[in-house]
Protein backbone atom coordinates (compact mmCIF):
# COMPACT_ATOMS: atom_id res chain seq x y z
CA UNK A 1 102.08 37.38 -2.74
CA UNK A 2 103.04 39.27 -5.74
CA UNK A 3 106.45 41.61 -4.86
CA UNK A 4 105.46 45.26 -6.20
CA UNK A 5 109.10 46.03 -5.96
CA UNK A 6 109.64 42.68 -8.41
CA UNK A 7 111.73 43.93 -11.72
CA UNK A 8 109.22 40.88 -12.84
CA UNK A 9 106.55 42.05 -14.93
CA UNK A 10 103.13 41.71 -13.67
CA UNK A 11 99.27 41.43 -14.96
CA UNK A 12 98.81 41.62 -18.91
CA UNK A 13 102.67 42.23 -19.13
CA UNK A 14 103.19 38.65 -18.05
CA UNK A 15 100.28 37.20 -20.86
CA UNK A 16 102.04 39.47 -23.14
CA UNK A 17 105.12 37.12 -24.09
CA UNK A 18 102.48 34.16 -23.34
CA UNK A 19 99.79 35.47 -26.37
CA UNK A 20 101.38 37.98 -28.50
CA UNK A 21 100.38 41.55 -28.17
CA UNK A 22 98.43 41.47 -31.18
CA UNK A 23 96.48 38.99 -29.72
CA UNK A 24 95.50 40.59 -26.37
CA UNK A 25 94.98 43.86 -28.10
CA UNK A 26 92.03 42.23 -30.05
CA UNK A 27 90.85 40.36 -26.39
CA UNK A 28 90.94 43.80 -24.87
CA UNK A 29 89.00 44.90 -27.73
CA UNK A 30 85.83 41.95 -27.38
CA UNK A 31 86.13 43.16 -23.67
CA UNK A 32 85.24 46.66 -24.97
CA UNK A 33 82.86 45.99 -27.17
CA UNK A 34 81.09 43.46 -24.96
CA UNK A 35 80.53 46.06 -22.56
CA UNK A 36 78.32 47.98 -25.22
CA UNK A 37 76.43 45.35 -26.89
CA UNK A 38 72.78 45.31 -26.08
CA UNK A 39 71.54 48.43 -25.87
CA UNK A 40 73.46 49.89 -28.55
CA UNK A 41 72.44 53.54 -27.83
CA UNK A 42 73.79 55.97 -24.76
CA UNK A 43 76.19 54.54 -21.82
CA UNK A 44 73.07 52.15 -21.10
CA UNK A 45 75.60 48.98 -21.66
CA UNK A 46 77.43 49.75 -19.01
CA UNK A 47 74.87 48.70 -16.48
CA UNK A 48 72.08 46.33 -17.53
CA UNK A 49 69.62 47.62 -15.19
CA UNK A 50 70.10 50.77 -17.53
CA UNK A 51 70.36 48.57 -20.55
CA UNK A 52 67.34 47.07 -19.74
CA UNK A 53 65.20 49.72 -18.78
CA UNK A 54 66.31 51.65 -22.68
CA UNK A 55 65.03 48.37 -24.34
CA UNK A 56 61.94 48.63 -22.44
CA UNK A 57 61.49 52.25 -23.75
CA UNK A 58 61.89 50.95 -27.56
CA UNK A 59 59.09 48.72 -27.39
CA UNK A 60 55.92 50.25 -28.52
CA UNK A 61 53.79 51.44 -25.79
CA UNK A 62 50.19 50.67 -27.95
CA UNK A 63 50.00 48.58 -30.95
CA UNK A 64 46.74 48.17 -33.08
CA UNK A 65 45.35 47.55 -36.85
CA UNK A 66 43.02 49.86 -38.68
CA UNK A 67 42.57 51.21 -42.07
CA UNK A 68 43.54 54.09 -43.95
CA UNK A 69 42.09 56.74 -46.09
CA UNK A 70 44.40 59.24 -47.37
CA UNK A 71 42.01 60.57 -50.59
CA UNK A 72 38.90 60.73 -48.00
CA UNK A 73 41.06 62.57 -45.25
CA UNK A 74 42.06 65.51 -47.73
CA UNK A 75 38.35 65.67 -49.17
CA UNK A 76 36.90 66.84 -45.50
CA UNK A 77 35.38 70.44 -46.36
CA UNK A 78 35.19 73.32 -43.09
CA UNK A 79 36.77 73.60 -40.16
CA UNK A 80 37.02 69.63 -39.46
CA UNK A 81 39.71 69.68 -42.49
CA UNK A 82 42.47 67.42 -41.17
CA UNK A 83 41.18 67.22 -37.24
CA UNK A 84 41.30 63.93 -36.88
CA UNK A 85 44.17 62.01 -37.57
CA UNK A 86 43.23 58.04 -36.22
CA UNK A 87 40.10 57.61 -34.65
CA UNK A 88 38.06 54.46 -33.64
CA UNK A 89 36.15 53.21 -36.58
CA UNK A 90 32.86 52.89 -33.89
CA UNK A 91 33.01 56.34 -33.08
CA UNK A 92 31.34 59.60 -34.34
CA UNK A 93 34.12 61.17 -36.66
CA UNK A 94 35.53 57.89 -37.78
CA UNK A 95 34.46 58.84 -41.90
CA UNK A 96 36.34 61.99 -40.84
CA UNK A 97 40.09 60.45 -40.17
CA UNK A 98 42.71 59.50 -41.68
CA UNK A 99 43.12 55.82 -40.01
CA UNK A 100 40.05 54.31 -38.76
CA UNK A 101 41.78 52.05 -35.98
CA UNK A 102 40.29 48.59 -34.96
CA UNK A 103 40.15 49.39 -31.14
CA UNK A 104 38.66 52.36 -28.83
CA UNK A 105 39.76 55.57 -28.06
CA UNK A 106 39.43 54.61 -24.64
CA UNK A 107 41.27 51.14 -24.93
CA UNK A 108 44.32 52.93 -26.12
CA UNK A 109 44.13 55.55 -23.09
CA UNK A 110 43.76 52.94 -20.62
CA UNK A 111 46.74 51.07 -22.21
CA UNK A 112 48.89 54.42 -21.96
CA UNK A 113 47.67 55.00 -18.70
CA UNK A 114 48.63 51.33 -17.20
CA UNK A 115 52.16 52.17 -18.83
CA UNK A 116 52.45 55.30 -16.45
CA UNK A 117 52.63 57.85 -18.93
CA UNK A 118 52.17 60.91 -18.51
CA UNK A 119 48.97 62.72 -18.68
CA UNK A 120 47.90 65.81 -19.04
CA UNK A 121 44.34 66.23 -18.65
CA UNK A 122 44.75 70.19 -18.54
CA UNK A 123 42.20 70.28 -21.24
CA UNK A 124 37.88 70.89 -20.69
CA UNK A 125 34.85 70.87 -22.95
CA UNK A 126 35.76 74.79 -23.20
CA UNK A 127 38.54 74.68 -25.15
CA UNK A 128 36.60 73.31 -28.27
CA UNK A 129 33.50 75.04 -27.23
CA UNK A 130 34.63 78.40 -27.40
CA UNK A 131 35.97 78.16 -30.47
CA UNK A 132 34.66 80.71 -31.96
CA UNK A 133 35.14 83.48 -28.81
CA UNK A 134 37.88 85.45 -29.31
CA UNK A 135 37.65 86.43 -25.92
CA UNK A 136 37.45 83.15 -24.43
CA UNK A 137 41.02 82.01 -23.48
CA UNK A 138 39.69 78.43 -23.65
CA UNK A 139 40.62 77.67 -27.43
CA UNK A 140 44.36 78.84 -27.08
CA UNK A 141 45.34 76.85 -24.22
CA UNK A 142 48.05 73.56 -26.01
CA UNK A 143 47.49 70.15 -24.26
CA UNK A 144 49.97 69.17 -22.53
CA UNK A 145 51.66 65.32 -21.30
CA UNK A 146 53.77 63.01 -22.38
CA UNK A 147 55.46 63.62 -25.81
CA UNK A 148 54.50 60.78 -28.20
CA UNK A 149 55.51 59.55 -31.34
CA UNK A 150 53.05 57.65 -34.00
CA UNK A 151 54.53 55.34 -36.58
CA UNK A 152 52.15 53.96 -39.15
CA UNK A 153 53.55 50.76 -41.52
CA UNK A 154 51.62 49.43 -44.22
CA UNK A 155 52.21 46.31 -47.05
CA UNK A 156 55.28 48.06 -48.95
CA UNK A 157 56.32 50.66 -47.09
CA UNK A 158 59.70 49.42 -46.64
CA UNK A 159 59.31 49.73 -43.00
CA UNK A 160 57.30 52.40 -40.22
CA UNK A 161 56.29 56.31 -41.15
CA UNK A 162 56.26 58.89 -38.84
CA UNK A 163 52.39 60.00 -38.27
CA UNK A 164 53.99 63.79 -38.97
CA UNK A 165 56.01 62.47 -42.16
CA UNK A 166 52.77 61.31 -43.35
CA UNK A 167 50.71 64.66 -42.81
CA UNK A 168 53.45 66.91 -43.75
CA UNK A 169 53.28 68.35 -40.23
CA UNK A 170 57.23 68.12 -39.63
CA UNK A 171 56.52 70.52 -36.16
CA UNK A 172 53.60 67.86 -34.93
CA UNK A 173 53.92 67.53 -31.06
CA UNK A 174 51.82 64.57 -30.02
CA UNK A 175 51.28 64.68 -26.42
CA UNK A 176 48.95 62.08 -24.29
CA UNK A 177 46.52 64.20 -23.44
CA UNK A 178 43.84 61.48 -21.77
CA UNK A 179 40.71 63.49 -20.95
CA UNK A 180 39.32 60.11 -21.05
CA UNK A 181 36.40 62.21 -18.77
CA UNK A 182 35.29 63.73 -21.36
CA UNK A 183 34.34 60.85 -23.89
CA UNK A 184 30.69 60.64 -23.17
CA UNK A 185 30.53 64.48 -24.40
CA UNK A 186 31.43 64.16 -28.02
CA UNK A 187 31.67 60.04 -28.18
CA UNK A 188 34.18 60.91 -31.13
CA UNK A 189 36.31 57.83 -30.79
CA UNK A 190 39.20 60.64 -31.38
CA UNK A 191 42.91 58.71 -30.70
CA UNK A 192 45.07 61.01 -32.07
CA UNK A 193 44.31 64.67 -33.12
CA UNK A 194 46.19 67.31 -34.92
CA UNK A 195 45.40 70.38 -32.72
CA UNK A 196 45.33 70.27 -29.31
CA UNK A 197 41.71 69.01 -29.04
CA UNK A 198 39.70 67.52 -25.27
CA UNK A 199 38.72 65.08 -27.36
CA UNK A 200 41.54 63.50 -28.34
CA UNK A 201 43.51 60.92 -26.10
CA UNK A 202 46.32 62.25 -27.71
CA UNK A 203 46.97 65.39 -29.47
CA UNK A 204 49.27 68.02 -31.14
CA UNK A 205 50.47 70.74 -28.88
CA UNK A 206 51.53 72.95 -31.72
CA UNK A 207 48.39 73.77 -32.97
CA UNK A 208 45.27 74.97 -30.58
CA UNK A 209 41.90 74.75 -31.59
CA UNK A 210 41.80 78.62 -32.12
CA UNK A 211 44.74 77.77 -34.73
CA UNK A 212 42.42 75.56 -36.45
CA UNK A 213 39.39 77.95 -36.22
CA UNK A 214 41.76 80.58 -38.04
CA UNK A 215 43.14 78.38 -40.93
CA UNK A 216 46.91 77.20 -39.41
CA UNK A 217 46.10 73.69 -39.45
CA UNK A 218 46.77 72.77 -42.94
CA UNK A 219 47.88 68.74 -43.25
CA UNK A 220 49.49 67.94 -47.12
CA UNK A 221 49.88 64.52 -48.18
CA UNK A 222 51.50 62.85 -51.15
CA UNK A 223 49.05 60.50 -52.75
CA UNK A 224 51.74 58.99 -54.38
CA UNK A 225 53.59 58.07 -51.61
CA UNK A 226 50.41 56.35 -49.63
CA UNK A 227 48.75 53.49 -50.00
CA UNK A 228 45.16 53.90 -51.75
CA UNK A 229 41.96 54.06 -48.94
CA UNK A 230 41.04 51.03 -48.01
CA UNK A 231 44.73 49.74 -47.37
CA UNK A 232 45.22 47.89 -43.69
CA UNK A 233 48.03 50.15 -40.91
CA UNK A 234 49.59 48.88 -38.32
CA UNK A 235 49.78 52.04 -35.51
CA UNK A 236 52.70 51.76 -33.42
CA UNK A 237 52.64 54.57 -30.84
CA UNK A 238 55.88 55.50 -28.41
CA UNK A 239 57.51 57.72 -26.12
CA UNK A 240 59.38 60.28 -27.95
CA UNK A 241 63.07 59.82 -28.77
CA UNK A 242 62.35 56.05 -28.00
CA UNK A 243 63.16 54.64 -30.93
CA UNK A 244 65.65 55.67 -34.12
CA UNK A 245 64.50 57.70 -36.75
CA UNK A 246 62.26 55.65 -39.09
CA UNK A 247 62.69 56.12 -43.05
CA UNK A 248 61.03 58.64 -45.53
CA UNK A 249 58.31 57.42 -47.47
CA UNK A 250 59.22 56.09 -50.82
């Protein structure tokens, strides 16, 4: 049994003479560090439950091909002008988007939905409808759910873009949405949409419809930072603040 009342030093202070100090200051160091590695972001290496669950949240929620048009997109005339930003290339405003995606509107819902993320669903046929009612509250309400992020990567972009980076729409506030109900009404194939829109599965809560209606929605690309139409995406969608912040476009 180790005296406390010893004038013999205990613990590191017996290594010490053993090692060097130099030497156990750099052991105590890997100790340190090894505590941290893995997660690399918050206190999450201090317990790997925590680490593990923070790794989950980096991983992309949906992942799916598709093509992009960014000369078609900014040639849309009325009040459809930059609506819909990816929608599923089988469904009714597909020539309308900027990324025609490979898979369903309702694929990538269900997907989200299996994940447990939020929805909101606080959105109803209304709130496109009456559009053009100023005295229907409908087309003000915002969607609301989950907050989202959408990264887009393409042959030579030198890594993912931010959906919003792309669309000069720095305030963009994608939300999950769902109001997979209401697909049979318009059969748009709407995935993600720039105003808060019912018939989108996801959507931007900055902008209502009634903002649209009245001019506010106004997307601005750089040609000469995107790829030409016709160039193959990869969409990468996750929860917001998942993942760091991806580059600018060159």
């Amino acid at each position: 049994m180790t005296d406390p009342f010893s004038d013999k030093p205990n613990g590191i202070f017996q290594i010490l003479p053993r090692i060097g100090f130099g030497s156990a200051i750099f052991l105590l160091f890997v100790f340190l560090a090894g505590v941290r590695i893995g997660c690399g972001k918050g206190d999450c290496g201090q317990f790997s439950t925590a680490c593990e669950e923070s790794a989950k949240n980096r991983q992309p929620l949906v992942e799916f091909g598709g093509i992009i048009y960014p000369k078609r997109f900014l040639a849309v005339e009325g009040e459809l002008f930059g609506h819909h930003a990816i929608a599923w290339k089988g469904g009714r405003s597909s020539q309308l988007a900027l990324i025609e995606a490979d898979v369903p509107d309702r694929q990538v819902a269900d997907e989200l939905a299996k994940k447990e993320v939020r929805a909101g669903n606080n959105l109803d046929s209304a709130t496109w409808d009456a559009r053009h009612d100023p005295d229907n509250p409908a087309a003000d309400e915002r969607v609301e759910g989950a907050s989202l992020e959408v990264h887009v990567e393409w042959e030579g972009s030198r890594g993912p873009k931010d959906l919003r980076q792309i669309l000069g729409m720095s305030d963009a506030d994608y939300r999950f949405g769902d109001h997979r109900a209401l697909i049979p009404i318009w059969k748009s194939g709407c995935i993600v949409c720039d105003v808060s829109c019912p018939g989108a599965k996801i959507s931007n809560r900055s902008l209502t419809v009634r903002d649209e209606v009245e001019g506010h929605l106004r997307p601005e690309l750089d040609l000469e930072k995107l790829p030409p139409d016709g160039t193959q995406v990869r969409v990468s969608i996750y929860l917001a603040g998942a993942v760091d912040r991806v580059g600018a476009l060159p």
